[in-house]
C-alpha atoms as a PDB file:
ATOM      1  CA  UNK A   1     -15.925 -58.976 -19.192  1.00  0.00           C
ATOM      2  CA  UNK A   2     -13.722 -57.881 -16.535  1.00  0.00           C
ATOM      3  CA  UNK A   3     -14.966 -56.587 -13.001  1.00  0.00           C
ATOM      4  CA  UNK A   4     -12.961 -53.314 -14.002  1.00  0.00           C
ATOM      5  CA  UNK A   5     -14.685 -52.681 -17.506  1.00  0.00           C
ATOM      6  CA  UNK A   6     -18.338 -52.949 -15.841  1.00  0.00           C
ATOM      7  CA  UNK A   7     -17.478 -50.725 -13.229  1.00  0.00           C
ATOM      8  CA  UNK A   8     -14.545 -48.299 -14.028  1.00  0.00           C
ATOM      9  CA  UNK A   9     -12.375 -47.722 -11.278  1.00  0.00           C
ATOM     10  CA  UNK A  10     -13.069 -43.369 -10.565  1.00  0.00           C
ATOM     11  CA  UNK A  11     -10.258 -41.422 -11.905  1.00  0.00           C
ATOM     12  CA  UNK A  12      -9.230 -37.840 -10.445  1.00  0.00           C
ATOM     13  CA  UNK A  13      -9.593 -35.246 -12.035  1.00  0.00           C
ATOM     14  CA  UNK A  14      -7.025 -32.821 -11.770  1.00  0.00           C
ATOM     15  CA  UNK A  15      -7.629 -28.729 -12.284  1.00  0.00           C
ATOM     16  CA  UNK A  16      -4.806 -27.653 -13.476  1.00  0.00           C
ATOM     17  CA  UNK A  17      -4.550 -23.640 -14.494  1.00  0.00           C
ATOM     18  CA  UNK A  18      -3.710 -22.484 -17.524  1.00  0.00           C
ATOM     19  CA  UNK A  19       0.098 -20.395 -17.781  1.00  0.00           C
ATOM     20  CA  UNK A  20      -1.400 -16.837 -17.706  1.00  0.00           C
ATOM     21  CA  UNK A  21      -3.523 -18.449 -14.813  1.00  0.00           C
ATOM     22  CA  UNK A  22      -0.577 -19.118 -12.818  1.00  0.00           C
ATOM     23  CA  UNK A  23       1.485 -16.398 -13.552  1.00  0.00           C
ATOM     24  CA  UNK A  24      -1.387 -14.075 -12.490  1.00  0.00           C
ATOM     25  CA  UNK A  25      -1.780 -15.991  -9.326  1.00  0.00           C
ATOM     26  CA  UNK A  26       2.448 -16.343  -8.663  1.00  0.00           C
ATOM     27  CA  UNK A  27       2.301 -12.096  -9.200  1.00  0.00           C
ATOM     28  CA  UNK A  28      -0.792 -11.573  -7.158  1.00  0.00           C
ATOM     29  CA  UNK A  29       1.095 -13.583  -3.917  1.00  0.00           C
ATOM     30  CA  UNK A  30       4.570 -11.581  -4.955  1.00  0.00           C
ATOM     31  CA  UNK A  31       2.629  -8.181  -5.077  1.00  0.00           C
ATOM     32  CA  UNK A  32      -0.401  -7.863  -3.402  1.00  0.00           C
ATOM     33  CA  UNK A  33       1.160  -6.846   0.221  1.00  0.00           C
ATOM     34  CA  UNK A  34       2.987  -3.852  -1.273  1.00  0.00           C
ATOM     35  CA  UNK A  35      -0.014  -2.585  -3.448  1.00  0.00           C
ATOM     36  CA  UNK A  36      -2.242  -3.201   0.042  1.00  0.00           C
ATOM     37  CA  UNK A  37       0.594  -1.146   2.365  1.00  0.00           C
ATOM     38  CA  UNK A  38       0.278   2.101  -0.218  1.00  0.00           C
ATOM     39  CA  UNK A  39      -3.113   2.198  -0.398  1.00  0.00           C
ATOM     40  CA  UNK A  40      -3.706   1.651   3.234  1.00  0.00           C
ATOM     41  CA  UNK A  41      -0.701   4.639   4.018  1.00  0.00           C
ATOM     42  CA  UNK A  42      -2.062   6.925   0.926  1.00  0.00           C
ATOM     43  CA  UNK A  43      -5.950   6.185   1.967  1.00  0.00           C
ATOM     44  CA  UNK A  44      -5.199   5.989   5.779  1.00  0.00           C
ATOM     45  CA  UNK A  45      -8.508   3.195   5.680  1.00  0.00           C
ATOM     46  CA  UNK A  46      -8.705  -0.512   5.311  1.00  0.00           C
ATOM     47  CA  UNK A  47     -11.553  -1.054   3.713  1.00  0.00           C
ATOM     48  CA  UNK A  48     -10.503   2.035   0.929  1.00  0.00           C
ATOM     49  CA  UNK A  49      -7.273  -0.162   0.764  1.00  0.00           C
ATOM     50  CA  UNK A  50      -8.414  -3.590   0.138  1.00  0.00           C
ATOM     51  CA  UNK A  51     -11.005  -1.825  -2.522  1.00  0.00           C
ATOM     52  CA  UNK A  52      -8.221  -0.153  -4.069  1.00  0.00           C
ATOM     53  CA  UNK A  53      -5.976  -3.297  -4.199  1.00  0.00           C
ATOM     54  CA  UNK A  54      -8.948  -5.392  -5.876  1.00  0.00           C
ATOM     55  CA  UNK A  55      -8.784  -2.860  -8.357  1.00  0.00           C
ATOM     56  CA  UNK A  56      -5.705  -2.805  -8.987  1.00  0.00           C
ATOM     57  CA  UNK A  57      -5.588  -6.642  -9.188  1.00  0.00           C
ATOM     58  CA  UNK A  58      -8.369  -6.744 -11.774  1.00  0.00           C
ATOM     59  CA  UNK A  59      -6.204  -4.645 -14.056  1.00  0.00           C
ATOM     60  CA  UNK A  60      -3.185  -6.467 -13.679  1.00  0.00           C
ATOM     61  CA  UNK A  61      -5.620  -9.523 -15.078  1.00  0.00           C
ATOM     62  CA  UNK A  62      -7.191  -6.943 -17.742  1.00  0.00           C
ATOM     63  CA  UNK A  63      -3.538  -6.449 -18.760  1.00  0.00           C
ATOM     64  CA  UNK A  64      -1.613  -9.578 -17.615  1.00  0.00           C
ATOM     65  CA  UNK A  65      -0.308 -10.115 -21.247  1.00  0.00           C
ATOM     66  CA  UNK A  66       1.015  -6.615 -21.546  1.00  0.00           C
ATOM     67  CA  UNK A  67       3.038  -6.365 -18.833  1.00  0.00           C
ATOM     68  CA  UNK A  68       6.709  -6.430 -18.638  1.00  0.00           C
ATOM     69  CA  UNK A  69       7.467  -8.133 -15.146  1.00  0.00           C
ATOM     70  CA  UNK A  70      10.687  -6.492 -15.333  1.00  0.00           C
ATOM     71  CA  UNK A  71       8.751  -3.137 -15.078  1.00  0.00           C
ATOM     72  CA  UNK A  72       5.817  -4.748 -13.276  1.00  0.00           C
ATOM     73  CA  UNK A  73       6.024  -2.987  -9.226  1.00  0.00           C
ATOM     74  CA  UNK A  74       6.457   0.447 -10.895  1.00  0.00           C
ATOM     75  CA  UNK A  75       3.404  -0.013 -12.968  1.00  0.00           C
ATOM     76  CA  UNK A  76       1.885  -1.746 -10.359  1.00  0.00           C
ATOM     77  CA  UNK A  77       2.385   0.856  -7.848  1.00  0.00           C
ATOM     78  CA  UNK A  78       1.411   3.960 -10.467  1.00  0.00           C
ATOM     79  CA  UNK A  79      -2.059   2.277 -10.958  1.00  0.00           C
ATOM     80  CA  UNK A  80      -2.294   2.008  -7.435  1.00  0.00           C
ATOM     81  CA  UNK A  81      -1.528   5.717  -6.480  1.00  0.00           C
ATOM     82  CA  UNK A  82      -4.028   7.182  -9.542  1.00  0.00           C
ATOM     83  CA  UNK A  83      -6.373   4.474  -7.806  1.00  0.00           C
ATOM     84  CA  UNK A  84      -6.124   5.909  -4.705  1.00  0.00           C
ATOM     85  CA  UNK A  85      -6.303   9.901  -5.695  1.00  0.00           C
ATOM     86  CA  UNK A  86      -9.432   8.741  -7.851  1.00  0.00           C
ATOM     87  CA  UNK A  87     -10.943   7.218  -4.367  1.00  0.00           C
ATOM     88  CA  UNK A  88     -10.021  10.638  -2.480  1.00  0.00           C
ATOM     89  CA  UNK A  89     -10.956  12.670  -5.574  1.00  0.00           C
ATOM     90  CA  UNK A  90     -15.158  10.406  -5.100  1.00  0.00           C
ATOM     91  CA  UNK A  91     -14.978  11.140  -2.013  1.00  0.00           C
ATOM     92  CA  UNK A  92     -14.593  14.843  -2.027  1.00  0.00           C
ATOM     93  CA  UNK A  93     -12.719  14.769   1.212  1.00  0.00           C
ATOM     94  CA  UNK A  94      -8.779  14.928   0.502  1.00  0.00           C
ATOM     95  CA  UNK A  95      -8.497  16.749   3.886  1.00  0.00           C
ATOM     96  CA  UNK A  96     -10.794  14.779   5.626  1.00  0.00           C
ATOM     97  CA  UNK A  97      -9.395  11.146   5.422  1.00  0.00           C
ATOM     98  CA  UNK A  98      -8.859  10.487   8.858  1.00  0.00           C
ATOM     99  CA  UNK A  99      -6.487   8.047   9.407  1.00  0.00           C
ATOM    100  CA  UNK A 100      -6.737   4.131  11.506  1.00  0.00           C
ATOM    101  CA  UNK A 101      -3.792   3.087  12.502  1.00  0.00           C
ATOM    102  CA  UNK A 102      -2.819   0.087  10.457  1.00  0.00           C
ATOM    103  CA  UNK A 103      -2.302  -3.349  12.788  1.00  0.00           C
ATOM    104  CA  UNK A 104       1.163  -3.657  12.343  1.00  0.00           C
ATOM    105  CA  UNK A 105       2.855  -0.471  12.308  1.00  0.00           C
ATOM    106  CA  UNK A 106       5.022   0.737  14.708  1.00  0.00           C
ATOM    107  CA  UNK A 107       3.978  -1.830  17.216  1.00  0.00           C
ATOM    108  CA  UNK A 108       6.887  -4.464  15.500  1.00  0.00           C
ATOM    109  CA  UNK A 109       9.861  -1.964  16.161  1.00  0.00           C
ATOM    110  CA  UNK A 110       9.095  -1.852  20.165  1.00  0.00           C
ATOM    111  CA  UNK A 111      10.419  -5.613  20.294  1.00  0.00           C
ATOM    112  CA  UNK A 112       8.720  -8.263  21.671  1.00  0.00           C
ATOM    113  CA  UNK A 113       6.752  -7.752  25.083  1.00  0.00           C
ATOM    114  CA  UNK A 114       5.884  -3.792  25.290  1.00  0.00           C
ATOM    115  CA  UNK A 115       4.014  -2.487  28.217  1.00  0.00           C
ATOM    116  CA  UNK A 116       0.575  -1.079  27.592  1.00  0.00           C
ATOM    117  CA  UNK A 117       1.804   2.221  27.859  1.00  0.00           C
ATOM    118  CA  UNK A 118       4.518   2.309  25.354  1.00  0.00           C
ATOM    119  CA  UNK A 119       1.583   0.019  23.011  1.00  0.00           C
ATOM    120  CA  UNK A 120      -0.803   2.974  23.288  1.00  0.00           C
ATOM    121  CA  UNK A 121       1.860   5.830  22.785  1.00  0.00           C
ATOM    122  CA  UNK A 122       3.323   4.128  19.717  1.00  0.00           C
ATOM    123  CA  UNK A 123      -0.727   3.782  18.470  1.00  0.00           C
ATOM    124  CA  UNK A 124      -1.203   7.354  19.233  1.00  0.00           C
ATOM    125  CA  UNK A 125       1.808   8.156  17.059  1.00  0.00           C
ATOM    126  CA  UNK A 126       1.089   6.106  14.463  1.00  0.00           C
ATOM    127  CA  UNK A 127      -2.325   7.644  14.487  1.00  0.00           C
ATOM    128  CA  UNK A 128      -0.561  11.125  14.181  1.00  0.00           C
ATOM    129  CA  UNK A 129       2.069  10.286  11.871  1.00  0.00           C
ATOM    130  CA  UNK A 130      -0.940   8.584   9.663  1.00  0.00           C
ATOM    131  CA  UNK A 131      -2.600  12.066   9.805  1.00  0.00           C
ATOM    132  CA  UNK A 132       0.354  14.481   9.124  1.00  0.00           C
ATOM    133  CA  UNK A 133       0.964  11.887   5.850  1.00  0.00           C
ATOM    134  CA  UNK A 134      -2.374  12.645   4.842  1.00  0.00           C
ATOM    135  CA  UNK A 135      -1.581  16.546   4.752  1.00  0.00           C
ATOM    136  CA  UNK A 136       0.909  16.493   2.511  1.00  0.00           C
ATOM    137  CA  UNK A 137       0.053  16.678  -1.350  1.00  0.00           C
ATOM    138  CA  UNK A 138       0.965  14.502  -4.222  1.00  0.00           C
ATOM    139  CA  UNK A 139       3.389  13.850  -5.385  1.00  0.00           C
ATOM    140  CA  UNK A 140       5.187  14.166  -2.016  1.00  0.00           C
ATOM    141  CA  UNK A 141       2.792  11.601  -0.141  1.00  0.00           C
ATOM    142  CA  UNK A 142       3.371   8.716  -2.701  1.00  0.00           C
ATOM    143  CA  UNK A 143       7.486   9.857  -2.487  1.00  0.00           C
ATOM    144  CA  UNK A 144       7.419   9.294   0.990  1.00  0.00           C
ATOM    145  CA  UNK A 145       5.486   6.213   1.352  1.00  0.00           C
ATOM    146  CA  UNK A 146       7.231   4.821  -1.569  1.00  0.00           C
ATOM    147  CA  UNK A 147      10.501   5.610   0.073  1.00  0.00           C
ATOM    148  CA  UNK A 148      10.118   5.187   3.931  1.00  0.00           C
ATOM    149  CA  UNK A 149       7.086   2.565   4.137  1.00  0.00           C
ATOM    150  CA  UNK A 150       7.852   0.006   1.129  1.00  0.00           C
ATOM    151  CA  UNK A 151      11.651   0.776   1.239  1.00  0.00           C
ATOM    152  CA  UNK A 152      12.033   1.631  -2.628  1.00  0.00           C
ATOM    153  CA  UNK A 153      14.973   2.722  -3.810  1.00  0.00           C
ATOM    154  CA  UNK A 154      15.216   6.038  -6.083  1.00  0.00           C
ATOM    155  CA  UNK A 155      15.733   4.578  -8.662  1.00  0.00           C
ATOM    156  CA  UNK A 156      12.055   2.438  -8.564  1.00  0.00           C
ATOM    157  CA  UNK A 157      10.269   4.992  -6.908  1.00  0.00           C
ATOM    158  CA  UNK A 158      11.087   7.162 -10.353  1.00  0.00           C
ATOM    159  CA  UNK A 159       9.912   4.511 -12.344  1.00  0.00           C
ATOM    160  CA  UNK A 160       6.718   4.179 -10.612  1.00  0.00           C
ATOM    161  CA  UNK A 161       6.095   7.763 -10.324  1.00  0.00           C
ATOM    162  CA  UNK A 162       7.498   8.043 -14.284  1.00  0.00           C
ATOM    163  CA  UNK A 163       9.844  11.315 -12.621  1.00  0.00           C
ATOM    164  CA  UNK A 164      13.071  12.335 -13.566  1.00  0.00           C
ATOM    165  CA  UNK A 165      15.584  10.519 -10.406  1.00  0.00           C
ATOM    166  CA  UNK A 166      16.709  14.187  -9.144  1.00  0.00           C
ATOM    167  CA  UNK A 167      13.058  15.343  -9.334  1.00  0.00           C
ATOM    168  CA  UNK A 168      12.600  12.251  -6.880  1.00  0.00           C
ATOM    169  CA  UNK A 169      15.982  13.008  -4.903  1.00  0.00           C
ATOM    170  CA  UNK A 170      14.320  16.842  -4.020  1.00  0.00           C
ATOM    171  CA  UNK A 171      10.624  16.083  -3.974  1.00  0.00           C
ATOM    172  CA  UNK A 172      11.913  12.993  -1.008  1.00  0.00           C
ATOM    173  CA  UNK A 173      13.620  15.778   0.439  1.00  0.00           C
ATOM    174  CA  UNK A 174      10.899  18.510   0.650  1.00  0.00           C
ATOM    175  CA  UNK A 175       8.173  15.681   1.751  1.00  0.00           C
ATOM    176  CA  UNK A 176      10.325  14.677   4.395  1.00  0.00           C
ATOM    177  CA  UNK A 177      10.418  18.260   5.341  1.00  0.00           C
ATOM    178  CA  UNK A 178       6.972  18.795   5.143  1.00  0.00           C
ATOM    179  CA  UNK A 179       5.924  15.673   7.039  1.00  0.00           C
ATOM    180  CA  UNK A 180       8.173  16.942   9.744  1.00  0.00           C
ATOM    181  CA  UNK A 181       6.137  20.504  10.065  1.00  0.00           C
ATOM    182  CA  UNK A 182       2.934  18.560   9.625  1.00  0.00           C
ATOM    183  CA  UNK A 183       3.635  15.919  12.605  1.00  0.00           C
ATOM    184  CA  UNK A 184       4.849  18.498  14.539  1.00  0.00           C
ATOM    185  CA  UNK A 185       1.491  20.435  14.080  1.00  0.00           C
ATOM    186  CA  UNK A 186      -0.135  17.603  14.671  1.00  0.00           C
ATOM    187  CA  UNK A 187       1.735  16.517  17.735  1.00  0.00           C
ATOM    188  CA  UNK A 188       1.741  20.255  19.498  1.00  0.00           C
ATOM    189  CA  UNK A 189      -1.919  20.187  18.204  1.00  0.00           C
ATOM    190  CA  UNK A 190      -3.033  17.405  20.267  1.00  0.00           C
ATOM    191  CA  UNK A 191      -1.117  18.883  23.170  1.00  0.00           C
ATOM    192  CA  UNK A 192      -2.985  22.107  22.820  1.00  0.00           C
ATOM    193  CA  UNK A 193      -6.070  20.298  22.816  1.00  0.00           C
ATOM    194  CA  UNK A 194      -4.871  18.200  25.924  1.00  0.00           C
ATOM    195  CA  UNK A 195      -3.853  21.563  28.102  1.00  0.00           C
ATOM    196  CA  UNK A 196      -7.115  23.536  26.803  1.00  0.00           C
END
């Protein structure tokens, strides 16, 4: 008898995932930032966002099989939003959410080496802009978050929102004016408070 047969030479063993495994895991890397950024811009709260996007994550595995990938980020992005009015909807406190600012908001758009100052006014805007996002109501919030924080076009932000593409075109265009009264009362708001 051979040295080899009394003693067997250790062979790997290699864990290898199963298809739906993998395709789960490839759509969870290709998704996961843009469920994350709604909920954290619908919610205003990290820890409300990463909850939400768990949940959403765990249907997208409850489901995996019935998906259409070609219709996946709408679908994705509608369980997300009803996720995240069923969070404000527990907590009783649609008004209430007060906003964080998220870590990488505005901050990326003042170029590389801003001074402290301009670091803390684009925080305080954010902060404000967070706010006045959480005043509007649906659908106009998702609209606008859809459209001017994950760059949709109209055409995906109907099929996520399952609207008509005009009904999009004019609720875009009311949000937008709405989120322009509602910073602006929260800007001259603070500034009231500041010369009180």
């Amino acid at each position: 008898m051979h040295d080899d047969e009394q003693h067997p030479t250790p062979r790997l063993v290699s864990f290898s995932l199963d298809p739906a495994q993998r395709r789960f895991e490839r759509l969870v890397h290709q998704y996961q930032h843009r469920i994350y950024g709604f909920a954290l811009y619908f919610l205003g709260r990290q820890m409300q966002a990463e909850d939400v996007t768990q949940e959403v994550l765990l249907k997208l595995w409850e489901r995996l099989d019935q998906v259409d990938e070609e219709r996946l980020l709408g679908w994705l992005l509608r369980v997300t939003r009803n996720a995240c009015v069923d969070k404000v909807r527990k907590n009783k406190s649609y008004r209430k959410v007060v906003a964080q600012a998220p870590e990488d908001g505005l901050n990326d758009a003042l170029g590389d080496d801003p001074t402290p100052e301009a670091e803390a006014e684009a925080a305080d805007f954010q902060q404000h802009l967070t706010r006045a996002l959480t005043r509007l109501a649906e659908p106009y919030r998702s609209i606008v978050i859809l459209r001017e924080v994950q760059d949709m076009k109209y055409e995906e932000i109907s099929g996520a929102m399952d609207l008509p593409l005009n009904t999009v075109k004019v609720y875009l265009h009311r949000a937008r004016k709405m989120l322009r009264s509602a910073l602006h009362a929260e800007l001259h708001g603070e500034l009231d408070r500041e010369l009180a």
